[in-house]
C-alpha atoms as a PDB file:
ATOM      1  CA  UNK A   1     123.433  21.947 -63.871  1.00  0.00           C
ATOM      2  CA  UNK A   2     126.035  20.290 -65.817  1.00  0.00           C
ATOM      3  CA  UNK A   3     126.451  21.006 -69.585  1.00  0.00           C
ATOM      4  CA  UNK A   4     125.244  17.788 -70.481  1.00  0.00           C
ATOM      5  CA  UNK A   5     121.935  18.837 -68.796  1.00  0.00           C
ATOM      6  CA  UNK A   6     121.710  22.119 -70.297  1.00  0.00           C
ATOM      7  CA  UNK A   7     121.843  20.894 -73.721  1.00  0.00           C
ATOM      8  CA  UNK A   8     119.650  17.958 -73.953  1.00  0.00           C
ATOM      9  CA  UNK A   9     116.287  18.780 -75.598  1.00  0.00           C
ATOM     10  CA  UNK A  10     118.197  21.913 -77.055  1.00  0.00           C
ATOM     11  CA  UNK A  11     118.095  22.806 -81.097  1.00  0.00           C
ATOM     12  CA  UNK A  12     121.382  23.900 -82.787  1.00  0.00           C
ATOM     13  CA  UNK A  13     120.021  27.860 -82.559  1.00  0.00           C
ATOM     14  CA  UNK A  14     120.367  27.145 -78.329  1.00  0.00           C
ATOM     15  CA  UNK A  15     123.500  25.810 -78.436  1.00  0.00           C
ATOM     16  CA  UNK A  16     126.593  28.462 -77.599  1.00  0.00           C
ATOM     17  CA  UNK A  17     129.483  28.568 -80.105  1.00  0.00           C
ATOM     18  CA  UNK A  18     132.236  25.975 -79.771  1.00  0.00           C
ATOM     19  CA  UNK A  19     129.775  23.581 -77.599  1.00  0.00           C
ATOM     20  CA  UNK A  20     129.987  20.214 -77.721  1.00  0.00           C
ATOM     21  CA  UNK A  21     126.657  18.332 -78.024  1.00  0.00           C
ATOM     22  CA  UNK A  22     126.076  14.803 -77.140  1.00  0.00           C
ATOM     23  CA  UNK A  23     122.969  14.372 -79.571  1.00  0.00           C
ATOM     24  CA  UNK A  24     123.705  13.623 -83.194  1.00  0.00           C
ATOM     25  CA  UNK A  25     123.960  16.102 -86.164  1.00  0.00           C
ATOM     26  CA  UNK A  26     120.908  14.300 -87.417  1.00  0.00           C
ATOM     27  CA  UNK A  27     118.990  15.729 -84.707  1.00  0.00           C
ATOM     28  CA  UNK A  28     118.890  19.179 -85.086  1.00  0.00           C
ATOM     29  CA  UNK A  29     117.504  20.390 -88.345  1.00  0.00           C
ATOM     30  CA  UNK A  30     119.831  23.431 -89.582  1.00  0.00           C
ATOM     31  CA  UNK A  31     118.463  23.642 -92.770  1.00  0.00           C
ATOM     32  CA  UNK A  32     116.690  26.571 -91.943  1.00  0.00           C
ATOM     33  CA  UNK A  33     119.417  29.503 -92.482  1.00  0.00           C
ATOM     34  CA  UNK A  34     120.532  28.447 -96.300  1.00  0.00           C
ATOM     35  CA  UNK A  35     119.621  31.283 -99.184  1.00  0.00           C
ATOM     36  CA  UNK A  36     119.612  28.844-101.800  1.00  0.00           C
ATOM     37  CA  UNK A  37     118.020  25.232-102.349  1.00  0.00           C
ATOM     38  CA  UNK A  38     118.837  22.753-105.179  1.00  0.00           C
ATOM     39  CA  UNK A  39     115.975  21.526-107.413  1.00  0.00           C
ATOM     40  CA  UNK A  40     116.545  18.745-109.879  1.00  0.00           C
ATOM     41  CA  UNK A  41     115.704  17.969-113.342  1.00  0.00           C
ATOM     42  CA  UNK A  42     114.694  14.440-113.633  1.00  0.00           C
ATOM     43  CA  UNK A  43     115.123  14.465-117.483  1.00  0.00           C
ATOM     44  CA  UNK A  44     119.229  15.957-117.025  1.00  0.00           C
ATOM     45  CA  UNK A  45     119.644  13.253-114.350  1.00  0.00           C
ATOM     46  CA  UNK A  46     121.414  10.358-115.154  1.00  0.00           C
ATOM     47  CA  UNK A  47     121.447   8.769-111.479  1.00  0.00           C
ATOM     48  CA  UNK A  48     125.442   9.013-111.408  1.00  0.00           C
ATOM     49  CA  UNK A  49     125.360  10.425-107.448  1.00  0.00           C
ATOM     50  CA  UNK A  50     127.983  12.578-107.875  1.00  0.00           C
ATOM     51  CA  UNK A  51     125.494  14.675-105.645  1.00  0.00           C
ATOM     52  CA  UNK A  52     125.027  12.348-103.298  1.00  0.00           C
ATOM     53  CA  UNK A  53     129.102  11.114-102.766  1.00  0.00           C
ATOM     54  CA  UNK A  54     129.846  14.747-102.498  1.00  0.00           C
ATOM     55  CA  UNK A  55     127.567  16.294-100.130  1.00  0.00           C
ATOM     56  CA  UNK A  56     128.883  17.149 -96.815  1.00  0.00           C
ATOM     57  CA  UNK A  57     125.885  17.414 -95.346  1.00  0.00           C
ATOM     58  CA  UNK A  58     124.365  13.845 -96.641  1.00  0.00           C
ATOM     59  CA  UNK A  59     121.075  15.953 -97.582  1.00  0.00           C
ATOM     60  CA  UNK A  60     121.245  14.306-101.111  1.00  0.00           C
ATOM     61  CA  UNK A  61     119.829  11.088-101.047  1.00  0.00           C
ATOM     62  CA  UNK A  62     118.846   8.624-103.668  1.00  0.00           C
ATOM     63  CA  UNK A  63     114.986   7.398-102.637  1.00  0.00           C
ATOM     64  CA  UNK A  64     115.349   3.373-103.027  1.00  0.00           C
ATOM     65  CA  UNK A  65     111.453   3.493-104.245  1.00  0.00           C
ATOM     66  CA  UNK A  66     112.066   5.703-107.136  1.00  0.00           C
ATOM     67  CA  UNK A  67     115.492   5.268-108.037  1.00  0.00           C
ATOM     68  CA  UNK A  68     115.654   9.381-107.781  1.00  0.00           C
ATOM     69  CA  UNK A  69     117.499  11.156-105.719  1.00  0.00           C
ATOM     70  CA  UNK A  70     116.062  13.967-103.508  1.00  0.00           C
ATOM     71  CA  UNK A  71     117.232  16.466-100.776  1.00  0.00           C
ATOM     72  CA  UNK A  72     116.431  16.638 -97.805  1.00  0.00           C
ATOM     73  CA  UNK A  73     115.951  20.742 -96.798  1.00  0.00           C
ATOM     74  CA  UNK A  74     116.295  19.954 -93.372  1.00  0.00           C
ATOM     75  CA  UNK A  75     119.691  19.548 -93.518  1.00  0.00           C
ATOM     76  CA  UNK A  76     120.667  21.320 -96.816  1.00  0.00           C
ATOM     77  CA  UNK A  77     122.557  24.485 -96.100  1.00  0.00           C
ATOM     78  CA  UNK A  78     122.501  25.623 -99.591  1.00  0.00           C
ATOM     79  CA  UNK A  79     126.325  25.625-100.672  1.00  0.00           C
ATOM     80  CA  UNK A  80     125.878  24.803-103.849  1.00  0.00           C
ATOM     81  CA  UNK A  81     128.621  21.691-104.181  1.00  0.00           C
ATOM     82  CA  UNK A  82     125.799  19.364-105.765  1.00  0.00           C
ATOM     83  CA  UNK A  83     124.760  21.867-108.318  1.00  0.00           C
ATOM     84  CA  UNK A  84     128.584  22.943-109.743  1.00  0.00           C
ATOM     85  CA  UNK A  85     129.619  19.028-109.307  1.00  0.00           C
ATOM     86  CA  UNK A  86     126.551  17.707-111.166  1.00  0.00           C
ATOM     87  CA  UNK A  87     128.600  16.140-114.730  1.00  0.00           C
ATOM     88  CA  UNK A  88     124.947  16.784-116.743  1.00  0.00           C
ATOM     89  CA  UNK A  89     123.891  20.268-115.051  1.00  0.00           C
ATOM     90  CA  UNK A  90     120.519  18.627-113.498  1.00  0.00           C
ATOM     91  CA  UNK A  91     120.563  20.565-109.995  1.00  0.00           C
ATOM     92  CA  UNK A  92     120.168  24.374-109.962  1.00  0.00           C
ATOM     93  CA  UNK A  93     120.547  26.571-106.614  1.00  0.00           C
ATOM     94  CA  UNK A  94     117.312  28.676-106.414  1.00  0.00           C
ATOM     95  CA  UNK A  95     115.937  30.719-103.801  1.00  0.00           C
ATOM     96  CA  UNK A  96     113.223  29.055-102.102  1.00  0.00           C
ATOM     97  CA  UNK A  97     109.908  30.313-102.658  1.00  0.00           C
ATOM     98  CA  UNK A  98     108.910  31.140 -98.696  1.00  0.00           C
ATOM     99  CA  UNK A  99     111.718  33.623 -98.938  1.00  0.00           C
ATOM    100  CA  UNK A 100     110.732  34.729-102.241  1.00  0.00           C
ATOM    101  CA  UNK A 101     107.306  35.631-100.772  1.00  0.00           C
ATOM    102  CA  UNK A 102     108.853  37.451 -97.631  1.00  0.00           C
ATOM    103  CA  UNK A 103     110.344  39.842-100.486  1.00  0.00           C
END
């Protein structure tokens, strides 16, 4: 089986470290290992996407209905670049609540 078999259909979790996958980064959701999420204030946020220029991980996005921007947790890892970029303070890293419960 060639590697190109054995990783086709596979999430990130199946791949071995230092392989090479032939899928996109968009198609393996590895937002699922972060400690901390970011949570906006709408009422701080003055739409400048500093967030959204900045992070490497293009999980903030600015929704084109609202004029907001949001984050997507499937891909955030929860670095915190958003938050201690953001000029007005509007993003906060917090703990998301599922692990809060596991507690």
């Amino acid at each position: 089986m060639s590697k190109q078999q054995q990783y086709h259909g596979s999430g990130w979790k199946n791949l071995v470290m230092a392989a090479v996958s032939q899928k996109p980064s968009t198609d393996f959701l590895t937002g699922d290992w972060k400690t901390f999420m970011p949570v906006a204030d709408f009422e701080k946020c003055v739409t400048c996407l500093t967030c959204v220029m900045l992070c490497p991980e293009g999980a903030a996005r600015l929704d084109s209905n609202t004029g907001k921007v949001y984050f997507d947790l499937n891909f955030c890892k929860g670095c915190g670049i958003c938050a201690a970029e953001c000029p007005t303070k509007a993003i906060v890293m917090q703990i998301p609540e599922k692990d809060k419960a596991e507690e």
